[in-house]
Protein backbone atom coordinates (compact mmCIF):
# COMPACT_ATOMS: atom_id res chain seq x y z
CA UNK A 1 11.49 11.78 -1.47
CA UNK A 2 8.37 9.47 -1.40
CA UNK A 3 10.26 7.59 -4.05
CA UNK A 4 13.64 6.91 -2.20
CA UNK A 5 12.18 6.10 1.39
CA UNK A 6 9.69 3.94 -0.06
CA UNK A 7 12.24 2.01 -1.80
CA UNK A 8 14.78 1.99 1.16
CA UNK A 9 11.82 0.26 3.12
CA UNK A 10 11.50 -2.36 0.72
CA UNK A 11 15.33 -3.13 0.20
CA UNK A 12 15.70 -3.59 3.95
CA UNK A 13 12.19 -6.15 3.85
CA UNK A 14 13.91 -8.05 1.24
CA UNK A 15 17.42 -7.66 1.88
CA UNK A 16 16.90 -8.77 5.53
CA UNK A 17 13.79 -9.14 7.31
CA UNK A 18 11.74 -10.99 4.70
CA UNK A 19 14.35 -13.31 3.44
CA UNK A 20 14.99 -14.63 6.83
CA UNK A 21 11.23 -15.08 7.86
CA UNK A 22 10.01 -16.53 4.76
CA UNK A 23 12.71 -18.92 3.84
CA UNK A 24 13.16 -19.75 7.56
CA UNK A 25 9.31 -20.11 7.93
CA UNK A 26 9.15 -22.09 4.84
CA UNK A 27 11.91 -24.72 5.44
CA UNK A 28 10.40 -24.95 9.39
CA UNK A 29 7.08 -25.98 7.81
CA UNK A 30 8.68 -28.17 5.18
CA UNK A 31 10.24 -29.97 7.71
CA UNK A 32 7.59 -30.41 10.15
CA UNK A 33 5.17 -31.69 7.86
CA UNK A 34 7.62 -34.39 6.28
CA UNK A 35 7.56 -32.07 3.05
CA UNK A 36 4.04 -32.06 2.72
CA UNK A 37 4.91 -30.80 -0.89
CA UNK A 38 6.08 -33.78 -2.02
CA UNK A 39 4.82 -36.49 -0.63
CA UNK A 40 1.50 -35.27 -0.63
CA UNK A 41 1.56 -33.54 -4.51
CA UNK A 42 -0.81 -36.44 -5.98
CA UNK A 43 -2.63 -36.14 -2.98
CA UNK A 44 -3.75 -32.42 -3.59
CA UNK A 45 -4.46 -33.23 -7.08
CA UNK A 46 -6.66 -35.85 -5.99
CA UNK A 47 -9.01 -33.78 -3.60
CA UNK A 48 -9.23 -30.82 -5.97
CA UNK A 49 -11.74 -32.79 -7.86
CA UNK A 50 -13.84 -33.75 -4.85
CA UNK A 51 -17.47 -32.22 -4.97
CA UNK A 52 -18.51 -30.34 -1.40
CA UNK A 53 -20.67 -32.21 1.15
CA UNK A 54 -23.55 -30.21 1.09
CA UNK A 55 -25.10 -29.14 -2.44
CA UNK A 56 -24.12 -25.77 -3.86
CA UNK A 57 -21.34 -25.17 -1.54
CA UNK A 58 -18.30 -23.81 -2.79
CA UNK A 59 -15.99 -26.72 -3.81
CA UNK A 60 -12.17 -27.23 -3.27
CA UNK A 61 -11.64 -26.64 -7.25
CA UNK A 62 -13.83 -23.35 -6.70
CA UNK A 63 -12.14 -21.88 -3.95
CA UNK A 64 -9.11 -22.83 -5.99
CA UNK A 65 -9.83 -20.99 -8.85
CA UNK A 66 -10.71 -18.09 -6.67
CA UNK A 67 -6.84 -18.01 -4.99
CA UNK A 68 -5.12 -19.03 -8.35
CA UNK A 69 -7.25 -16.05 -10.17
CA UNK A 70 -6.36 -13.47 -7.38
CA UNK A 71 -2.35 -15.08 -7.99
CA UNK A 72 -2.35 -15.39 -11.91
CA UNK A 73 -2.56 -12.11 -13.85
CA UNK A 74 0.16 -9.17 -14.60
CA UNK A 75 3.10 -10.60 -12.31
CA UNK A 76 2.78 -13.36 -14.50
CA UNK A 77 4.21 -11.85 -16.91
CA UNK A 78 5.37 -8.31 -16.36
CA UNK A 79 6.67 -9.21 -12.59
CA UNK A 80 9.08 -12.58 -13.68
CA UNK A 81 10.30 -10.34 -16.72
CA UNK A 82 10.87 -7.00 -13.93
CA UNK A 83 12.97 -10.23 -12.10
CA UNK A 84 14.91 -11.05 -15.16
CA UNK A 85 15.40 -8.03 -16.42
CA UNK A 86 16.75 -6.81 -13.14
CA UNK A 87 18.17 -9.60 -11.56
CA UNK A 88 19.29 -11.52 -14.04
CA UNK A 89 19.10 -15.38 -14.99
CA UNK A 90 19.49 -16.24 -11.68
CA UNK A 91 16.49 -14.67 -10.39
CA UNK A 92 14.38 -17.67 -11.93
CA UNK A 93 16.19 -20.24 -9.54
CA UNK A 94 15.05 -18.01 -6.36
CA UNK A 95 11.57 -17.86 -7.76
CA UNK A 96 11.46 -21.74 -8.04
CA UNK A 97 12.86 -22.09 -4.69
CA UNK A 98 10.36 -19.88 -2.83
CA UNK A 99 7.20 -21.49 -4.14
CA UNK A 100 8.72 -24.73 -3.40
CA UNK A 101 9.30 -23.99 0.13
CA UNK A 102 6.23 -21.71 -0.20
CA UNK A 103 4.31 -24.43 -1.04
CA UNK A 104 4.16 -25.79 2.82
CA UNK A 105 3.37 -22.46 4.42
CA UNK A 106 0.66 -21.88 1.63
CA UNK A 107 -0.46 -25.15 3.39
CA UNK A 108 -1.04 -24.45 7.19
CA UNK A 109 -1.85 -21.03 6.62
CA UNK A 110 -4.83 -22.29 4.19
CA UNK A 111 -5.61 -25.46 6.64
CA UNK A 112 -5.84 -23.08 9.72
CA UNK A 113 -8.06 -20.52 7.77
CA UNK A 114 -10.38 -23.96 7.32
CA UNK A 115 -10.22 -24.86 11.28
CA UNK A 116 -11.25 -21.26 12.34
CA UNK A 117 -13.33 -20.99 9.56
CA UNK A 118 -17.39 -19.42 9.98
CA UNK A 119 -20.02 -20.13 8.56
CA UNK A 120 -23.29 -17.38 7.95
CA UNK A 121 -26.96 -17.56 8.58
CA UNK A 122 -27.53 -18.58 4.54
CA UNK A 123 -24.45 -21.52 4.87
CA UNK A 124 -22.00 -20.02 3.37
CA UNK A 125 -18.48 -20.13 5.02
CA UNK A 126 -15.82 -17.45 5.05
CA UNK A 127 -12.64 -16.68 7.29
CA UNK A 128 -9.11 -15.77 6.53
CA UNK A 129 -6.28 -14.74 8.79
CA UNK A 130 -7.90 -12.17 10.32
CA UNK A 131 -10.81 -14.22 11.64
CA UNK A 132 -7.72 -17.21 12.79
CA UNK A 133 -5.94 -14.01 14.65
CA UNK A 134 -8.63 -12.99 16.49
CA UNK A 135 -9.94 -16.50 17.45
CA UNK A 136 -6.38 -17.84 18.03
CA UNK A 137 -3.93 -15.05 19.27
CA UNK A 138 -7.12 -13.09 20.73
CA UNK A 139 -5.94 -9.94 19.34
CA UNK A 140 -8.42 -7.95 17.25
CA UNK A 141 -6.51 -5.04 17.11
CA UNK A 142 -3.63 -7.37 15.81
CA UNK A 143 -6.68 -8.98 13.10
CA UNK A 144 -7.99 -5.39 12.48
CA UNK A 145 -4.16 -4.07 11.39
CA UNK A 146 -3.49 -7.39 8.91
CA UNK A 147 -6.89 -6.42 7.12
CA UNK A 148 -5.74 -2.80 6.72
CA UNK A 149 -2.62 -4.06 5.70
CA UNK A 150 -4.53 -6.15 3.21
CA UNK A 151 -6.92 -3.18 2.04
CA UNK A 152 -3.67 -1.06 0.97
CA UNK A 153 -2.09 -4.29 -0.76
CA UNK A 154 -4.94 -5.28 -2.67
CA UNK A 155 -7.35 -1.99 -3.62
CA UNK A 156 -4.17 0.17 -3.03
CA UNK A 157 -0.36 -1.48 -4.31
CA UNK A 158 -1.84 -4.04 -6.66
CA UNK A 159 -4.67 -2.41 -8.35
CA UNK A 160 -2.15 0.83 -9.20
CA UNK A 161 0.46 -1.93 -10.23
CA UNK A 162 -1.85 -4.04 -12.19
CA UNK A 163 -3.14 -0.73 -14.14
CA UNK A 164 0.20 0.40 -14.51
CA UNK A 165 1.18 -3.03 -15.97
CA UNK A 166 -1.66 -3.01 -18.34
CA UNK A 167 -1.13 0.40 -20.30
CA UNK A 168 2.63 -0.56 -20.49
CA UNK A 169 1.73 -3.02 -22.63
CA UNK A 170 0.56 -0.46 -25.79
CA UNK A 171 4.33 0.75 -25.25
CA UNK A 172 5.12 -1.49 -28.41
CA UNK A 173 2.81 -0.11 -30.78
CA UNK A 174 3.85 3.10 -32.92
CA UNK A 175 0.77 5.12 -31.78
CA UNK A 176 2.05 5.06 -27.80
CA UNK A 177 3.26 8.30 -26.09
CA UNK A 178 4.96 8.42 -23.12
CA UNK A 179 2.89 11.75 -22.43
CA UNK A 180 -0.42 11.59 -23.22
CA UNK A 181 -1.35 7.79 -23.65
CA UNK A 182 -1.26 6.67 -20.02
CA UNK A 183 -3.56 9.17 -19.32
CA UNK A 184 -6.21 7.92 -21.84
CA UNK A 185 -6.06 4.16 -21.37
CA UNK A 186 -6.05 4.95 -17.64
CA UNK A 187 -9.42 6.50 -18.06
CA UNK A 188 -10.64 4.41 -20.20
CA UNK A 189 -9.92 1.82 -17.89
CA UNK A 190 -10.77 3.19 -14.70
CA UNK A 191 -14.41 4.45 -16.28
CA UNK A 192 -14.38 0.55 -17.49
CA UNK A 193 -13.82 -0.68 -14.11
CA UNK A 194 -15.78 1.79 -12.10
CA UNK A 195 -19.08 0.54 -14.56
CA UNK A 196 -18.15 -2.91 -13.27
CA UNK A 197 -18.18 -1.83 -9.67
CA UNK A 198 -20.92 -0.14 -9.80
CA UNK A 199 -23.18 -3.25 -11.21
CA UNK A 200 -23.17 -2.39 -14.19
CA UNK A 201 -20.33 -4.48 -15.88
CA UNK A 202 -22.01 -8.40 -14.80
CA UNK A 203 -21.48 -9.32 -18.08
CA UNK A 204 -18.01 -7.90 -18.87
CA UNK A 205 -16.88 -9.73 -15.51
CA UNK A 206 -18.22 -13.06 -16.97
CA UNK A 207 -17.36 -12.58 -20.05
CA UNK A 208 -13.58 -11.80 -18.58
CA UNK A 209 -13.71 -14.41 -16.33
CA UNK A 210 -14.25 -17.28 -19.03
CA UNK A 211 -11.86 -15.71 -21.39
CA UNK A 212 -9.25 -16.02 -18.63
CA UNK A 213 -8.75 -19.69 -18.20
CA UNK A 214 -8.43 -20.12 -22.35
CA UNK A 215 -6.17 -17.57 -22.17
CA UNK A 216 -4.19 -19.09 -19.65
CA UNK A 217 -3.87 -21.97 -21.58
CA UNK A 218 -3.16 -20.67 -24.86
CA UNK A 219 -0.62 -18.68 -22.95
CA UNK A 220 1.23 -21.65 -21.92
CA UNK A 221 0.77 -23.66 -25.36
CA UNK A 222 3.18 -20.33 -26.98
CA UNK A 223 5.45 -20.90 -24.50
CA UNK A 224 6.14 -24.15 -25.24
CA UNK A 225 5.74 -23.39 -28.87
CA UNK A 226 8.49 -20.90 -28.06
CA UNK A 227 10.68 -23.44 -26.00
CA UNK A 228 10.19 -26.05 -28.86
CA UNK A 229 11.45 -23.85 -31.58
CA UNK A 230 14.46 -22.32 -29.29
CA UNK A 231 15.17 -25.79 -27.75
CA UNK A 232 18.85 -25.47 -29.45
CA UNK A 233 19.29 -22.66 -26.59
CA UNK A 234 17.69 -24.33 -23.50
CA UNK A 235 21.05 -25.53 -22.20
CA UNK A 236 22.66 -22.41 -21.99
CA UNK A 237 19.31 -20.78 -20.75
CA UNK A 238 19.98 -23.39 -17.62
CA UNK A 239 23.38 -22.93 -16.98
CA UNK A 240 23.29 -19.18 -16.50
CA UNK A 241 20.19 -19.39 -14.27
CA UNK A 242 22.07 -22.08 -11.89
CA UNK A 243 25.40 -20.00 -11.93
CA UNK A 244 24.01 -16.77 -11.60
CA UNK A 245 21.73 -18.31 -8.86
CA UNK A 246 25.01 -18.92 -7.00
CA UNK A 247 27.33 -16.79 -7.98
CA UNK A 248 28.55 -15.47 -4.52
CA UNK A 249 30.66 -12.46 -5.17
CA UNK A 250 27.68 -11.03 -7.65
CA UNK A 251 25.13 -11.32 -4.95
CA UNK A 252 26.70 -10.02 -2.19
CA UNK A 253 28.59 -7.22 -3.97
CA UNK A 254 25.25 -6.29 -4.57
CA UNK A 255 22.76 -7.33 -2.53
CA UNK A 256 19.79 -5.12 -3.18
CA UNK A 257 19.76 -5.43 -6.99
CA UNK A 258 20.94 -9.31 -6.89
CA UNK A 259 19.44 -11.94 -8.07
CA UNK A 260 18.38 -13.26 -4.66
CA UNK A 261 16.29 -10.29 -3.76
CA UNK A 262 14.59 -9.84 -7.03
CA UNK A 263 14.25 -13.87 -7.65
CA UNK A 264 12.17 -13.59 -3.87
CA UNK A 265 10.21 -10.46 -4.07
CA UNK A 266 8.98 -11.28 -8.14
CA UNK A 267 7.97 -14.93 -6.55
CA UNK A 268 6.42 -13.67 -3.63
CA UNK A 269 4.17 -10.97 -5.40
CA UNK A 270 3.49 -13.86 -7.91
CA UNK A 271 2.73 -16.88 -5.48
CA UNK A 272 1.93 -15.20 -2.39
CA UNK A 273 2.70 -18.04 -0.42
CA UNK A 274 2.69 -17.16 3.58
CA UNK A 275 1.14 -13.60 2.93
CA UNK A 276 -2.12 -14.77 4.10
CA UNK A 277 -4.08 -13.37 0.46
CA UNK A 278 -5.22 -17.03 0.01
CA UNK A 279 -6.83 -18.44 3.48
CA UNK A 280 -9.69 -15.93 2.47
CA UNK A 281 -10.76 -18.01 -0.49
CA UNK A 282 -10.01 -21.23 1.53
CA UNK A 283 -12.11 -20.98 4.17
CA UNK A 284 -14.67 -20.69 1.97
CA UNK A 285 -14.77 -24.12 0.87
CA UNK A 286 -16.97 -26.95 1.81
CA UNK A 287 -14.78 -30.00 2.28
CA UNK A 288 -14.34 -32.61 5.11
CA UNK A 289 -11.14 -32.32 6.77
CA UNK A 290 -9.40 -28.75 6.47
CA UNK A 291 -6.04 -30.42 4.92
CA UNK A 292 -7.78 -31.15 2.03
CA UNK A 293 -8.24 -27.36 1.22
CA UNK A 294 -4.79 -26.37 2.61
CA UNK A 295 -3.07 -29.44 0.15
CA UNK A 296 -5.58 -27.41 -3.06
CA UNK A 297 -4.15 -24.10 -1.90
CA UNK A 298 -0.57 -25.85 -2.15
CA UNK A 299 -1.17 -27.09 -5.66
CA UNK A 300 -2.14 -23.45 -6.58
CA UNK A 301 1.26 -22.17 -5.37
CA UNK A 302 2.85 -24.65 -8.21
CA UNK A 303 0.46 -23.91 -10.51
CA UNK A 304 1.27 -20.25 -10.68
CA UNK A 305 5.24 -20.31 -10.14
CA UNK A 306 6.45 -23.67 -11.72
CA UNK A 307 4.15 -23.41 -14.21
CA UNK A 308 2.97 -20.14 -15.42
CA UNK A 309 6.32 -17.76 -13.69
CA UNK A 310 8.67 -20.62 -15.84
CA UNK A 311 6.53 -20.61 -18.83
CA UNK A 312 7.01 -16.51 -18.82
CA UNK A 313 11.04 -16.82 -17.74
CA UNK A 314 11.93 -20.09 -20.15
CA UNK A 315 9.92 -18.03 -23.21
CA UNK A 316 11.68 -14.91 -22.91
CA UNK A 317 15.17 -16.35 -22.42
CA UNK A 318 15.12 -18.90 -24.88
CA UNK A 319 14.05 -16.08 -27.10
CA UNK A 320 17.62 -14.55 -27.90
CA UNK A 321 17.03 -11.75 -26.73
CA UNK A 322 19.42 -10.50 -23.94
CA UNK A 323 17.65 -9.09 -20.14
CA UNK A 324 18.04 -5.29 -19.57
CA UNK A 325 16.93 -3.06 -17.24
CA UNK A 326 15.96 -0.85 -20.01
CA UNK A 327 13.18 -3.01 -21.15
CA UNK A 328 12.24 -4.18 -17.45
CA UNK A 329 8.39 -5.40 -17.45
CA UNK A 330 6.06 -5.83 -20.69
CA UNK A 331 8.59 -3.81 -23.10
CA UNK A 332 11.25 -7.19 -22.37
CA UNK A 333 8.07 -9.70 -23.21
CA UNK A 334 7.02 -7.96 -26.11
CA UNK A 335 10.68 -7.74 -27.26
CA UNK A 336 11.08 -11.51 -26.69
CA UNK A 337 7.66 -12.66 -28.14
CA UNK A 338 8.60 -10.02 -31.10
CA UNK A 339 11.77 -11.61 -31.76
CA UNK A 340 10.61 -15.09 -31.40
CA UNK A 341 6.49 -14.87 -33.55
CA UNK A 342 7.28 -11.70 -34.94
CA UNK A 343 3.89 -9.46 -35.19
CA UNK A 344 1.84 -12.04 -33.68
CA UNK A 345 3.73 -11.82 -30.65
CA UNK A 346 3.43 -8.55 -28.97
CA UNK A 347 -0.47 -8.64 -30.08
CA UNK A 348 -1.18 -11.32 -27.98
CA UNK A 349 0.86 -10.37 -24.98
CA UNK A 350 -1.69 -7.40 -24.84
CA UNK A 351 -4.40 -9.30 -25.41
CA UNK A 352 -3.25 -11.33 -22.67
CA UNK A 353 -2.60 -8.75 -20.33
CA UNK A 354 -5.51 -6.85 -20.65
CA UNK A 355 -8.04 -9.90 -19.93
CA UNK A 356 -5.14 -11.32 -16.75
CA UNK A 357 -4.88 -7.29 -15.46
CA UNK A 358 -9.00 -6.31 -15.57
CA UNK A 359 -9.77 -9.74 -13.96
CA UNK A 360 -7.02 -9.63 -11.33
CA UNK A 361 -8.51 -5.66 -10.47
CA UNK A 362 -12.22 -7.12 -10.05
CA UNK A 363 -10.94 -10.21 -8.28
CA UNK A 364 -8.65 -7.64 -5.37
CA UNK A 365 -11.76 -5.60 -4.72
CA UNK A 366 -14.05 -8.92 -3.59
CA UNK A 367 -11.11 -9.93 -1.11
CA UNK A 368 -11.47 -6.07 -0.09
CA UNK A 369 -15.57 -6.30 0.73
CA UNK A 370 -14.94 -9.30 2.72
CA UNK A 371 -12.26 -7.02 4.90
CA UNK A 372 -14.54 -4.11 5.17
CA UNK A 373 -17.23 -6.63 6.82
CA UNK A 374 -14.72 -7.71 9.18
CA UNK A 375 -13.52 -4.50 10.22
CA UNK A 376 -17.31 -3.09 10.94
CA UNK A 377 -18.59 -6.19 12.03
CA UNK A 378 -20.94 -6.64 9.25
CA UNK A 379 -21.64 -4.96 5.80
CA UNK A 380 -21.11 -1.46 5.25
CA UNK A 381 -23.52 0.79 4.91
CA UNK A 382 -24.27 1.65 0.82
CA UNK A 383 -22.75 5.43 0.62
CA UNK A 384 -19.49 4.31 2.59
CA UNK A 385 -19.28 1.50 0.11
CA UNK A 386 -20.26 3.83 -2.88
CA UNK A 387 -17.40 6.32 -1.85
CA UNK A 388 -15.00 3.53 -1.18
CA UNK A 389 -15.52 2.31 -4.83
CA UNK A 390 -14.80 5.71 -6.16
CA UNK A 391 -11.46 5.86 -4.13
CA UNK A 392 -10.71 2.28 -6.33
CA UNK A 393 -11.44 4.07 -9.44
CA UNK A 394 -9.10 6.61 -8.42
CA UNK A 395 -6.10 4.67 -7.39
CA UNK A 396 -6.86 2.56 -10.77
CA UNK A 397 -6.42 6.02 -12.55
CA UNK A 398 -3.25 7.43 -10.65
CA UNK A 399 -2.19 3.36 -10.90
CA UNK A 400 -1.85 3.85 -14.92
CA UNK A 401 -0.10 7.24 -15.05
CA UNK A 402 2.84 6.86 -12.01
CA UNK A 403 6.43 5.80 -11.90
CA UNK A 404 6.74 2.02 -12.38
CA UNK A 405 9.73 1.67 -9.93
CA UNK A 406 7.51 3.36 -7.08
CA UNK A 407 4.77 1.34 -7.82
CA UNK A 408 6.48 -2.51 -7.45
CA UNK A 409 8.42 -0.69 -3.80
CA UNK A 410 4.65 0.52 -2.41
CA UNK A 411 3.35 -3.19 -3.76
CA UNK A 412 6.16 -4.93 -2.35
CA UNK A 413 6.14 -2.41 1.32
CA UNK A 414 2.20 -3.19 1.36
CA UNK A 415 2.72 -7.11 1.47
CA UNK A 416 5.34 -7.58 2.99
CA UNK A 417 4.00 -6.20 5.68
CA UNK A 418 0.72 -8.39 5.50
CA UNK A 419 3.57 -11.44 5.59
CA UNK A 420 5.50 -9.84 8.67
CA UNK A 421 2.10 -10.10 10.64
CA UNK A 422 1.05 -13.57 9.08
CA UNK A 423 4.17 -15.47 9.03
CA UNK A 424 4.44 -15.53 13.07
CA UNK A 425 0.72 -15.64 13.91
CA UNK A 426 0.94 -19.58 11.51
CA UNK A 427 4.32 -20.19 12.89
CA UNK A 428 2.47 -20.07 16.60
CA UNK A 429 -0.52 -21.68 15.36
CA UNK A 430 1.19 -24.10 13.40
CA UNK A 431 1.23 -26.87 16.03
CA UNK A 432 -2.64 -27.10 15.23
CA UNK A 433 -2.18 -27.39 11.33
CA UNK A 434 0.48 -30.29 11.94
CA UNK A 435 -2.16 -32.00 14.60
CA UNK A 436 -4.70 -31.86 11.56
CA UNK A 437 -1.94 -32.97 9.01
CA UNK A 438 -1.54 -36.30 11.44
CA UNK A 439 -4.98 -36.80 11.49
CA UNK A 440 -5.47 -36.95 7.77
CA UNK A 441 -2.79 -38.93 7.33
CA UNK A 442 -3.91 -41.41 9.72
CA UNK A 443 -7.03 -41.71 8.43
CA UNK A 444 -6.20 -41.99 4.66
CA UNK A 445 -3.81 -45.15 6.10
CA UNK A 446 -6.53 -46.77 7.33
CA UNK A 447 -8.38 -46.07 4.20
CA UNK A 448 -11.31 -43.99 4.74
CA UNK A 449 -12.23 -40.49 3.60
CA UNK A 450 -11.24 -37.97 6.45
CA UNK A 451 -13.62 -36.35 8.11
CA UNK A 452 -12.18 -33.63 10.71
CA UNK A 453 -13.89 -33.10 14.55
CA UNK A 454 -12.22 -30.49 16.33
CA UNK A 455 -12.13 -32.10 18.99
CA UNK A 456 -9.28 -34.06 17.52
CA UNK A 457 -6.91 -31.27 17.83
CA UNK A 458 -8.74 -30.23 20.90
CA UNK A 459 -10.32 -27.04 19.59
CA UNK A 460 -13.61 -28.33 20.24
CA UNK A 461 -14.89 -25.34 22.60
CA UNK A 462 -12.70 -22.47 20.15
CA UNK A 463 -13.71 -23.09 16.82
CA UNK A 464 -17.30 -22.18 15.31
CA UNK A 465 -17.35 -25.17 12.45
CA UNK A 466 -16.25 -28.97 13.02
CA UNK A 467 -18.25 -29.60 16.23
């Protein structure tokens, strides 16, 4: 029962609801900001590299790397090859298409979480949607719901996902069973995790956390590798994704298990462009003018879908081996990387996963302190945090053992819902991000390096920062 009305919650978000607001919220932004995502691509790739204004403040690249480790990990991989597997080819086109239009939302809701951004009694900033919410809409009880809403996404839908997504990896090797080995790696992992929560694990975290970016970049180098050696099927790999991308009577004969649906929800849970995930690592950056940060948080969008999400889909096509639902998730990459480096392959798609899954789980529990502060108004005290940390370790647990098909609806039900609160609150406030965008523009045409007063945008009484 849980099962089937979690899933027909999810169908009608991304059958109906979702699909309208994001791709309408999207193109709006697109549009209003001259597509921002073009014309303003070198642009973001120039600021990344700027160092903050005041020494040891968190810099554009930082915050960057905070958003793009929270985005890369397990739907990476496991989520694009769900997509494929279930969708078909042309679930790669909508995937593509929704960070690209993604890419401008990612950008006001990133430059307003830098506008209403705070800053604490040791100079550190922080903010995030909730914070723009309440300071904005003047709605706490509308702030206080999003964080929730963010609490069950993050340390609830994603952690379970990401641990589920993990020990489906091992599914390849002969010593795997279905009944009992779930069980074990989930404790394993869980007992791993909870040591790392607990302060314990500093040096597994930072020994994770530089493995991660090598990885991700060995990661890409076998996909090419993979696309070099298959390049005799890369045609064909293209023409099915832009026919099945529009084949009409297929997706609407179907709807719920087209292309369309699974192309969007796979690239949303991937890019998380317009869920409002991101503007927490945002606003913590120390930069000039808040479009700088909202053009890094763009370029973070592409890195994750056109890069990464097309290295996974282009690999596992080109591969020869044929989508089915059978294989949906890691079983369909291991297949593909099988087929394509024999042993090698599936070896260091687990490899892979398990440094991209335990990073991701870390990285979802420090967006979930930050919401805890919010929600009592400061930190919480030691045995609520202590028995919230436990509840983690237990939803890691449960995460490993459960139904996958439950665990991407409660994922995708979770944030939506954060994106059905966020997508109006920037499309209200979004006058503001545009007024900044102007600004920015103006001053880079008159060549000087933008510096942002609020009262330029006339927030200079309502904002905390940029006086």
């Amino acid at each position: 029962m849980l099962s089937n009305l979690v899933d027909v919650i999810s169908t009608f978000m991304y059958s109906k609801l979702l699909i309208i607001m994001l791709i309408g919220a999207g193109l709006y932004f697109t549009i209003r900001t001259k597509f921002v995502q073009g014309r303003y691509f070198v642009e973001s790739i120039r600021v990344v590299t700027e160092k903050p204004t005041e020494e040891g403040a968190v810099s554009s690249f930082q915050a960057l790397m905070v958003s793009t480790a929270s985005r890369v990990g397990t739907g990476n991989i496991v989520g694009v090859a769900t997509a494929i597997c279930m969708g078909g080819f042309g679930a790669v086109f909508w995937m593509w298409l929704i960070a690209f239009i993604g890419g401008a939302s990612a950008f006001v809701e990133s430059t307003l979480a830098q506008v209403y951004k705070r800053k604490d009694p040791d100079g550190n900033y922080y903010g995030g949607p909730s914070y723009y919410i309440e300071a904005a809409i003047h709605s706490r009880p509308l702030a206080i719901l999003f964080a929730i809403c963010m609490l069950l996404t993050y340390a609830g839908g994603f952690n379970m996902l990401c641990s589920y997504n993990l020990q489906s990896t091992f599914s390849a090797y002969s010593f795997y069973d279905p009944k009992t080995s779930p069980y074990i790696i989930g404790a394993i992992l869980a007992a791993i995790f909870a040591y790392c929560l607990l302060g314990g694990g500093k040096r597994i975290i930072k020994a994770t956390s530089t493995l991660v970016p090598i990885m991700g970049i060995l990661y890409v180098a076998v996909s090419l590798f993979v696309l070099v050696t298959h390049y005799s099927l890369l045609p064909y790999v293209f023409r099915r994704i832009f026919v099945e991308a529009f084949d009409v009577h297929a997706i609407f004969s179907g709807f719920a298990g087209s292309c369309v649906m699974y192309g969007i929800k796979r690239g949303l849970y991937s890019n998380e462009a317009g869920v409002g995930s991101a503007p927490n690592a945002a606003a913590s950056a120390d930069v000039s003018h808040p479009v700088k940060q909202g053009l890094v948080q763009m370029l973070s969008v592409f890195i994750d879908t056109l890069l990464l999400c097309s290295a996974t889909a282009l690999m596992c096509l080109s591969s020869g081996v044929a989508p089915d639902p059978k294989l949906q998730g890691a079983p369909y990459v291991q297949a593909a990387l099988h087929a394509a480096l024999g042993n090698f392959g599936p070896i260091f798609i687990t490899v892979a996963m398990i440094l991209f899954a335990f990073t991701t789980l870390i990285g979802n529990i420090y967006y979930t302190d930050n919401l805890l502060i919010y929600i009592h108004k400061g930190i919480p005290s030691k045995a609520f945090m202590l028995g919230f940390r436990l509840v983690c370790t237990v939803i890691v647990f449960v995460g490993a053992i459960a139904e996958m098909n439950l665990l991407w609806n409660i994922s995708d039900v979770f944030m939506g819902t954060m994106a059905i609160i966020n997508i109006p609150v920037i499309f209200i406030m979004g006058r503001t991000a545009f007024k900044a965008l102007d600004d920015y523009t103006m001053q880079r045409r008159a060549g000087k390096n933008p510096v942002f007063k609020a009262s330029t945008v006339g927030l200079e009484d309502k904002v905390e920062c940029w006086k």
